[in-house]
Structures are given as structure tokens and as C-alpha cells.
C-alpha atoms as a PDB file:
ATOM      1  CA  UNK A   1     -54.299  -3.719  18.543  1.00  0.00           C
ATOM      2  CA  UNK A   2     -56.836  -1.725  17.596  1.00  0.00           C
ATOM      3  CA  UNK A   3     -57.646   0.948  20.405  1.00  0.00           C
ATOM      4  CA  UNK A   4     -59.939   3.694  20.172  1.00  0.00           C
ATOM      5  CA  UNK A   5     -59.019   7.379  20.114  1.00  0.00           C
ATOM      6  CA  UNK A   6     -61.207   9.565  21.086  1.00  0.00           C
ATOM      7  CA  UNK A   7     -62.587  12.219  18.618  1.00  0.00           C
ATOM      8  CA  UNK A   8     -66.020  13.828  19.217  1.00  0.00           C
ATOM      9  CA  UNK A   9     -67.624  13.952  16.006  1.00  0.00           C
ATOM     10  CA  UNK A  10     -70.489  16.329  17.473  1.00  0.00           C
ATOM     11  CA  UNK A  11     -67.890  19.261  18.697  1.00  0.00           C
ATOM     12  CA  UNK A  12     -66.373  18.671  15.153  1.00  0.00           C
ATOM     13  CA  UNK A  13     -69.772  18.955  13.220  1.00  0.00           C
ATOM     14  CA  UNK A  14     -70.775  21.590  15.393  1.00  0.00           C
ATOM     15  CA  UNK A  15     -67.378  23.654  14.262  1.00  0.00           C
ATOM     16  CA  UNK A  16     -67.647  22.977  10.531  1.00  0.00           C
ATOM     17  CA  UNK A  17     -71.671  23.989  10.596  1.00  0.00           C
ATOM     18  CA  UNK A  18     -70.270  27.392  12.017  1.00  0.00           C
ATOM     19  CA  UNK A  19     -68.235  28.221   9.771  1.00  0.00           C
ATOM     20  CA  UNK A  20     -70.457  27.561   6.855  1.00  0.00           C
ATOM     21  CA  UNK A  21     -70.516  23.881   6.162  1.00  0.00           C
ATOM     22  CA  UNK A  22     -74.327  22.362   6.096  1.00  0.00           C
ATOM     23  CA  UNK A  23     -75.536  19.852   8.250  1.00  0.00           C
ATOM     24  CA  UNK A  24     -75.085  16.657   6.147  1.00  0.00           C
ATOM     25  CA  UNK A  25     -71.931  18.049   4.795  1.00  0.00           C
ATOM     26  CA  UNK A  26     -70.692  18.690   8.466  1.00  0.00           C
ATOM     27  CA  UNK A  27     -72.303  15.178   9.453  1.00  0.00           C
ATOM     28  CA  UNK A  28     -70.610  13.719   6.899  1.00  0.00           C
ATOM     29  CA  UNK A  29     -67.248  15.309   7.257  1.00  0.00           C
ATOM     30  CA  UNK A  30     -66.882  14.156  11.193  1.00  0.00           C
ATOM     31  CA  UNK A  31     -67.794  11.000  10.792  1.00  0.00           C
ATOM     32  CA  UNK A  32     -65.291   9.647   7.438  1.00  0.00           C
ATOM     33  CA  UNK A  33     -62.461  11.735   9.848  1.00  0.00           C
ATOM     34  CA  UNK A  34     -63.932   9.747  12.748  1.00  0.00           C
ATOM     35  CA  UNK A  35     -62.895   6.720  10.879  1.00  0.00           C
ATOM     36  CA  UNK A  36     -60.164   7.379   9.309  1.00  0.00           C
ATOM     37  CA  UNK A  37     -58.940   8.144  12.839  1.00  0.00           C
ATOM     38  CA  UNK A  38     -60.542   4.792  13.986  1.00  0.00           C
ATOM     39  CA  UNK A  39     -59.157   2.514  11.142  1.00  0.00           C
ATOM     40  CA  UNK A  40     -56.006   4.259  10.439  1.00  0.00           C
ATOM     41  CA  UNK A  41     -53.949   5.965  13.357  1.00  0.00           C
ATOM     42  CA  UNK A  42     -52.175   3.646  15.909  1.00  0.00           C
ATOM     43  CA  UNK A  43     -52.596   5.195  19.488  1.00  0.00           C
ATOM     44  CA  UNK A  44     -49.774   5.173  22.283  1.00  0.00           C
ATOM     45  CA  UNK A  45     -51.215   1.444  23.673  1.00  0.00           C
ATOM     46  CA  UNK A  46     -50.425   0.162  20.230  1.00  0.00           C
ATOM     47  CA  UNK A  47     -47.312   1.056  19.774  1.00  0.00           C
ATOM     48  CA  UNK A  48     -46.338   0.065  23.080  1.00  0.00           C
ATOM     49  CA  UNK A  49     -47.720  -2.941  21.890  1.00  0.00           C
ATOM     50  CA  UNK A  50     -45.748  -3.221  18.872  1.00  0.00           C
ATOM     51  CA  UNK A  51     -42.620  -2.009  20.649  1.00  0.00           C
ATOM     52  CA  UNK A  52     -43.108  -5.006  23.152  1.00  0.00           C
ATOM     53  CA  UNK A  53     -43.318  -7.727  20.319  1.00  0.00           C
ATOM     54  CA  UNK A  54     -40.708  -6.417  18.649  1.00  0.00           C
ATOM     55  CA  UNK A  55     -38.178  -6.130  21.271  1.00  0.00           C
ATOM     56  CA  UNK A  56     -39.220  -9.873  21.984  1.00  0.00           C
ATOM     57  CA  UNK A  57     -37.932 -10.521  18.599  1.00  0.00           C
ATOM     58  CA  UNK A  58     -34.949  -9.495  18.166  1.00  0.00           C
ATOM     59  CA  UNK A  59     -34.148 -10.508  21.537  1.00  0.00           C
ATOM     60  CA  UNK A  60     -34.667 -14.293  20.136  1.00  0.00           C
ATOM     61  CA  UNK A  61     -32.754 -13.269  17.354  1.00  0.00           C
ATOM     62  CA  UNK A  62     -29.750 -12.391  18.833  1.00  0.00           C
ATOM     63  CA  UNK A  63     -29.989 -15.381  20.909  1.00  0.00           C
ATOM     64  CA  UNK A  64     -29.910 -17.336  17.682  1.00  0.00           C
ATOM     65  CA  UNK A  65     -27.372 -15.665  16.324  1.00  0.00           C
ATOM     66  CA  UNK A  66     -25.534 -16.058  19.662  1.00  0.00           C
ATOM     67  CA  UNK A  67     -26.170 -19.735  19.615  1.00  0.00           C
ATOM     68  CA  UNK A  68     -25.182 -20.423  15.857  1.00  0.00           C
ATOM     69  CA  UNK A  69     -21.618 -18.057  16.487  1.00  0.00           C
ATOM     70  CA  UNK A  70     -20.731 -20.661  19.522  1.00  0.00           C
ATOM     71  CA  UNK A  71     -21.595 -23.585  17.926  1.00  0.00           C
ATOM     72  CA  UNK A  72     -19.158 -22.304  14.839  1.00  0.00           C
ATOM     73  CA  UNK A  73     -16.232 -21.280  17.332  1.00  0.00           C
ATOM     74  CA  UNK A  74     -14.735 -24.543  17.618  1.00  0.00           C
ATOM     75  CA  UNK A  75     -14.507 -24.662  13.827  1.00  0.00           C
ATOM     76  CA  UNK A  76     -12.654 -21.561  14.046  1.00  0.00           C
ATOM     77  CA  UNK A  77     -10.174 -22.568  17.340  1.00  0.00           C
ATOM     78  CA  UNK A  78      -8.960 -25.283  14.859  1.00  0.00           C
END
């Protein structure tokens, strides 16, 4: 997974310095929220992602389970 979102730290620095915050505090600031974005959201290409392999899954689950419930049914014809 792991795709980028796109946050400009600059713009973001450039807001907090205006509203008071100083330069290494506004430096500082954009970038841990520029990876916390980074590291922890999931953006729409990974959970498309995820969707895919999931919906792979269960699709070879409910074969299985499809496969084990017809091998049973001539126990239960009996």
C-alpha cells in the first residue's frame, strides 16, 4: 500500500507562522502532521486495494464452504 497524500507542509507552516506560531515551531508542526498523514492515513488507492483482496477472500471462502456443504450432502440424502 502505502500511497502518498498530498499535504504541503510550506502553505501549512506559512498559516501557523501567521497566526503567531514561530518558525521552528511552525516547521516543526507541518512536518510531524506531514507524517502522521504519510505513515498513518490510508488514501482511496489503498483501500481499493484492500477492498480488492478482501473480496478475493471471501470469494474463496465461500467456495470452500460451498465445496465442503456438497461433499457433506450425500451424508445427509441418506
Amino acid at each position: 500500500m502505502a500511497h502518498a497524500i498530498a499535504f504541503d507542509t510550506l502553505a501549512y507552516a506559512k498559516k501557523l507562522k501567521a497566526v503567531g506560531f514561530t518558525e521552528e515551531q511552525a516547521e516543526v508542526q507541518a512536518e510531524a502532521i506531514s507524517d502522521l498523514i504519510n505513515e498513518q492515513l490510508a488514501a482511496k488507492q489503498d483501500l481499493k486495494e484492500l477492498e480488492l483482496r478482501m473480496t478475493v477472500k471471501i470469494g474463496a471462502m465461500l467456495i470452500a464452504l460451498a465445496m465442503i456443504l456438497f461433499a457433506g450432502l450425500p451424508l445427509l440424502i441418506r
